[in-house]
Structures are given as C-alpha cells and as structure tokens.
Protein backbone atom coordinates (compact mmCIF):
# COMPACT_ATOMS: atom_id res chain seq x y z
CA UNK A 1 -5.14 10.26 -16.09
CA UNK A 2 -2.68 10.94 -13.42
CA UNK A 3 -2.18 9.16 -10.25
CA UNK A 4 -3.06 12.39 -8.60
CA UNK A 5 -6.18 12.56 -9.50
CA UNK A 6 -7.38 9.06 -8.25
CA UNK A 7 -5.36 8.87 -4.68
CA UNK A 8 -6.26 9.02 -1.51
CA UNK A 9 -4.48 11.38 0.43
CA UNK A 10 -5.41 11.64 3.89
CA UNK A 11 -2.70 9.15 5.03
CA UNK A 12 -2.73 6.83 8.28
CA UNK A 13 0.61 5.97 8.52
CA UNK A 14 3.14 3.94 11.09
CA UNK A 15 6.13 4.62 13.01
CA UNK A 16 8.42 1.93 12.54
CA UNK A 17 9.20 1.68 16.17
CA UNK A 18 5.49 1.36 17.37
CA UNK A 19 4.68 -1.91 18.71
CA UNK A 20 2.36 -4.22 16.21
CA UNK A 21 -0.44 -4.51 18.27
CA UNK A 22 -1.07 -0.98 18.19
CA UNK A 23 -0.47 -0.62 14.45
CA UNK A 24 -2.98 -3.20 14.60
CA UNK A 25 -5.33 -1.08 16.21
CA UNK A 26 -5.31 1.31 13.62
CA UNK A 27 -5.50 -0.80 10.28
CA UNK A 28 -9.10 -1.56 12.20
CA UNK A 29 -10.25 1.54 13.43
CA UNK A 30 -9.08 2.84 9.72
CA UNK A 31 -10.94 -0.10 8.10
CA UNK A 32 -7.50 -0.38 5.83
CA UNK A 33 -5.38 -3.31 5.28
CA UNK A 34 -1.44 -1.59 4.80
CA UNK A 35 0.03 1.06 6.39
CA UNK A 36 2.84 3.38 5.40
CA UNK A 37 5.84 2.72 7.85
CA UNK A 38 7.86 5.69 8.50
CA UNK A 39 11.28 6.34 10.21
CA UNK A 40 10.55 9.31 12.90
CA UNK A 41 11.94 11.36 10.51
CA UNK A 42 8.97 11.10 8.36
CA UNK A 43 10.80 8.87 5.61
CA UNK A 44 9.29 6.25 4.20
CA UNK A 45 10.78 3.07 5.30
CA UNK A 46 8.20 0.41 4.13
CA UNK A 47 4.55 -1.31 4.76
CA UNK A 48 2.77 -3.47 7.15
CA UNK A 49 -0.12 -5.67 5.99
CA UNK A 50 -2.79 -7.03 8.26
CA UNK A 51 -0.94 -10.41 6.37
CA UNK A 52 2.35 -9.20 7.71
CA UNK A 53 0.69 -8.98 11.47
CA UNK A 54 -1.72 -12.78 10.70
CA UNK A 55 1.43 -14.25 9.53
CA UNK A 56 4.92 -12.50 10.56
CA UNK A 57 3.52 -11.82 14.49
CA UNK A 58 0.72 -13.90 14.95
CA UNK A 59 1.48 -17.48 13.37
CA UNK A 60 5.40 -17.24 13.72
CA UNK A 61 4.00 -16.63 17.53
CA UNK A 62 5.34 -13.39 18.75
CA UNK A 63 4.20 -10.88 20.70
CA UNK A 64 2.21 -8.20 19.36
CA UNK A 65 2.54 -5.78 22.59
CA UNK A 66 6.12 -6.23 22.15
CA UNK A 67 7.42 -6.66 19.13
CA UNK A 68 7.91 -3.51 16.97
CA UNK A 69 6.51 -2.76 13.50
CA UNK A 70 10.16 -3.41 11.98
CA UNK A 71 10.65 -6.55 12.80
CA UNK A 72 7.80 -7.43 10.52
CA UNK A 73 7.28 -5.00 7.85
CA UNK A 74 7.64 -5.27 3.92
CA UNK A 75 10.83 -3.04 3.76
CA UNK A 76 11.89 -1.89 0.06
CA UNK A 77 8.32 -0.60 -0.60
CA UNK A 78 7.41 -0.29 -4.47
CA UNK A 79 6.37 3.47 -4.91
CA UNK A 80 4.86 5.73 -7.59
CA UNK A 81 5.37 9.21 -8.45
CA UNK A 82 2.35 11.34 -8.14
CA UNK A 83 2.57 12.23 -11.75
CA UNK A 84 2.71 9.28 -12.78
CA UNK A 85 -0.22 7.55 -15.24
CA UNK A 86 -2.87 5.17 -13.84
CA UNK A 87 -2.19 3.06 -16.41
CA UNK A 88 1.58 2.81 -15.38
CA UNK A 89 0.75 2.69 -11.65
CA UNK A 90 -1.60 -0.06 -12.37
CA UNK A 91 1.80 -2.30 -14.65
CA UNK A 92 3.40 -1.59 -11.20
CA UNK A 93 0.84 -2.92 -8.99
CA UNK A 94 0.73 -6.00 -11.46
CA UNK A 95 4.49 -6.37 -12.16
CA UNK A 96 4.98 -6.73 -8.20
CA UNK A 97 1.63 -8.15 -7.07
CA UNK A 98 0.60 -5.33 -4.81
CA UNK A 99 -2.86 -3.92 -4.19
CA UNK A 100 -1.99 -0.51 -2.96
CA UNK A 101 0.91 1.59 -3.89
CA UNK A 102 2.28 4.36 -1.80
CA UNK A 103 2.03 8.08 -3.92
CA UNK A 104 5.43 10.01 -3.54
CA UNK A 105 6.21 13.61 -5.10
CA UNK A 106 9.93 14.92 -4.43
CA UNK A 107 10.83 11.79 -2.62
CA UNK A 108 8.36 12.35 -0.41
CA UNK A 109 4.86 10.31 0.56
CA UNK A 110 1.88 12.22 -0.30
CA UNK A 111 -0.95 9.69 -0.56
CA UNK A 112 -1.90 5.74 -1.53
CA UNK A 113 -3.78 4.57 -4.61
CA UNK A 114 -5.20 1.05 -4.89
CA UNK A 115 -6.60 -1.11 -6.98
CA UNK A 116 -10.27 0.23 -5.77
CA UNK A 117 -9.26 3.77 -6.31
CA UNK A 118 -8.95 2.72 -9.83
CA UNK A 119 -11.83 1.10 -10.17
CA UNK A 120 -13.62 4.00 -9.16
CA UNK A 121 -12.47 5.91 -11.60
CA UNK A 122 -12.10 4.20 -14.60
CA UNK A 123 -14.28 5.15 -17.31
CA UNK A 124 -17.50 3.47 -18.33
CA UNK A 125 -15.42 2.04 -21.20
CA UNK A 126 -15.18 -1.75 -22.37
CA UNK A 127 -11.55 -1.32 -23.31
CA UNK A 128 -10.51 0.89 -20.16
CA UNK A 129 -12.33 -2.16 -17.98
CA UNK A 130 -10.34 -4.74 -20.13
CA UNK A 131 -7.34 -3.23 -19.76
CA UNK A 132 -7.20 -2.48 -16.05
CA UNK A 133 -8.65 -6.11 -15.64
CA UNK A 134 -5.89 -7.54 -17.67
CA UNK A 135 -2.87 -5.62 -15.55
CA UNK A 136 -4.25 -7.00 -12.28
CA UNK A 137 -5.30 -10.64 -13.90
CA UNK A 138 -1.41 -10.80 -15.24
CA UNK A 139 -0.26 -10.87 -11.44
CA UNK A 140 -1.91 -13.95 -10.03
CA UNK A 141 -0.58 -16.20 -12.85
CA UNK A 142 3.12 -15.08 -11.94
C-alpha cells in the first residue's frame, strides 16, 4: 500500500516567521501535535512540536508572543515520497523516532501520515499488526 492512500492531506501548516504563540494556537484549535514549517515561499523548511513549544519556548523561558517559529523548530525534517510504501514510511518513522512524517511529491509537501494513519489502515492481519508493531517498538530501544 502506498503512502498515498493512508495520508492526510488537508494540511495546517506554519510560516516560519510567525510568532510561537500563535503557532500554538493552531496545534490546539487543530487538535494536532506538529506542524509543517514553511518558508513564505511555500518550501518546506521543517516542524514544530507542541514538545518544541513545552520545551524550546516555554522551559528555556522565552517569549512565545515574540519569539518566532524558527528559533525553535526541528529544521532538516525527515520526509517521504508520496509513492512511497507504508511499510517503508513506517522503517522511516522508526529509524528516526518520529510519529508523523511529512508526504512530499516533486519536492513538494502534499500531506502528513502518522503512526495513527497507519493504524487505521492496516489490515485485520496478525502479521501486518506484528510487523507495524515491531517498526515502531524498534525506535524506543535506540
């Protein structure tokens, strides 16, 4: 199965020059814990977490009406290719201990999958279950 086929892709993304309090705003109005970061050019540049707001902004006591999404995003972000396979995305999300990947076709973002969209539609099989549960299980003891 593709990667395709099991994203989301109505995207809520973040200009990288927005402040953090009101990228804040949206990971809760959104219910979603990462956001996209994009250059105003529309290029993806990287991802906030509500971790990077509790413990980039909020701990390391900055201010989140004033300080800008850059200064504490994830830059580098690990992407896969649309067509990729769910199995690969999923040795991705494992390999670099991340829960949600951002979805690119022609170098450009088109949606997010997650661990949950995977879950979702995994089939009712033993050894589909295993596997997925194996991938993700390999990442905490790294």
């Amino acid at each position: 199965m593709q990667v395709q086929s099991v994203m989301s892709s109505h995207l809520i993304t973040v200009d990288k020059e927005e402040t953090v309090a009101a990228a804040s705003r949206l990971l809760s109005r959104h219910n979603i814990g990462a956001l996209p970061v994009t250059s105003r050019e529309g290029k993806l540049v990287g991802m906030l977490t509500d971790r990077d707001v509790a413990v980039r902004c909020v701990a390391a006591n900055f201010d989140p009406n004033v300080t800008r999404v850059r200064t504490i995003m994830s830059t580098g972000p690990v992407t896969v290719p649309a067509e990729a396979t769910t199995e690969e995305a999923a040795k991705t999300m494992g390999r670099h201990q991340v829960r949600r990947l951002p979805v690119t076709a022609n170098g450009r973002l088109v949606g997010m999958v997650s661990q949950a969209d995977f879950a979702a539609a995994a089939p009712a099989s033993p050894e589909t279950a295993k596997a997925f549960f194996d991938v993700f299980d390999s990442a905490r003891e790294v």
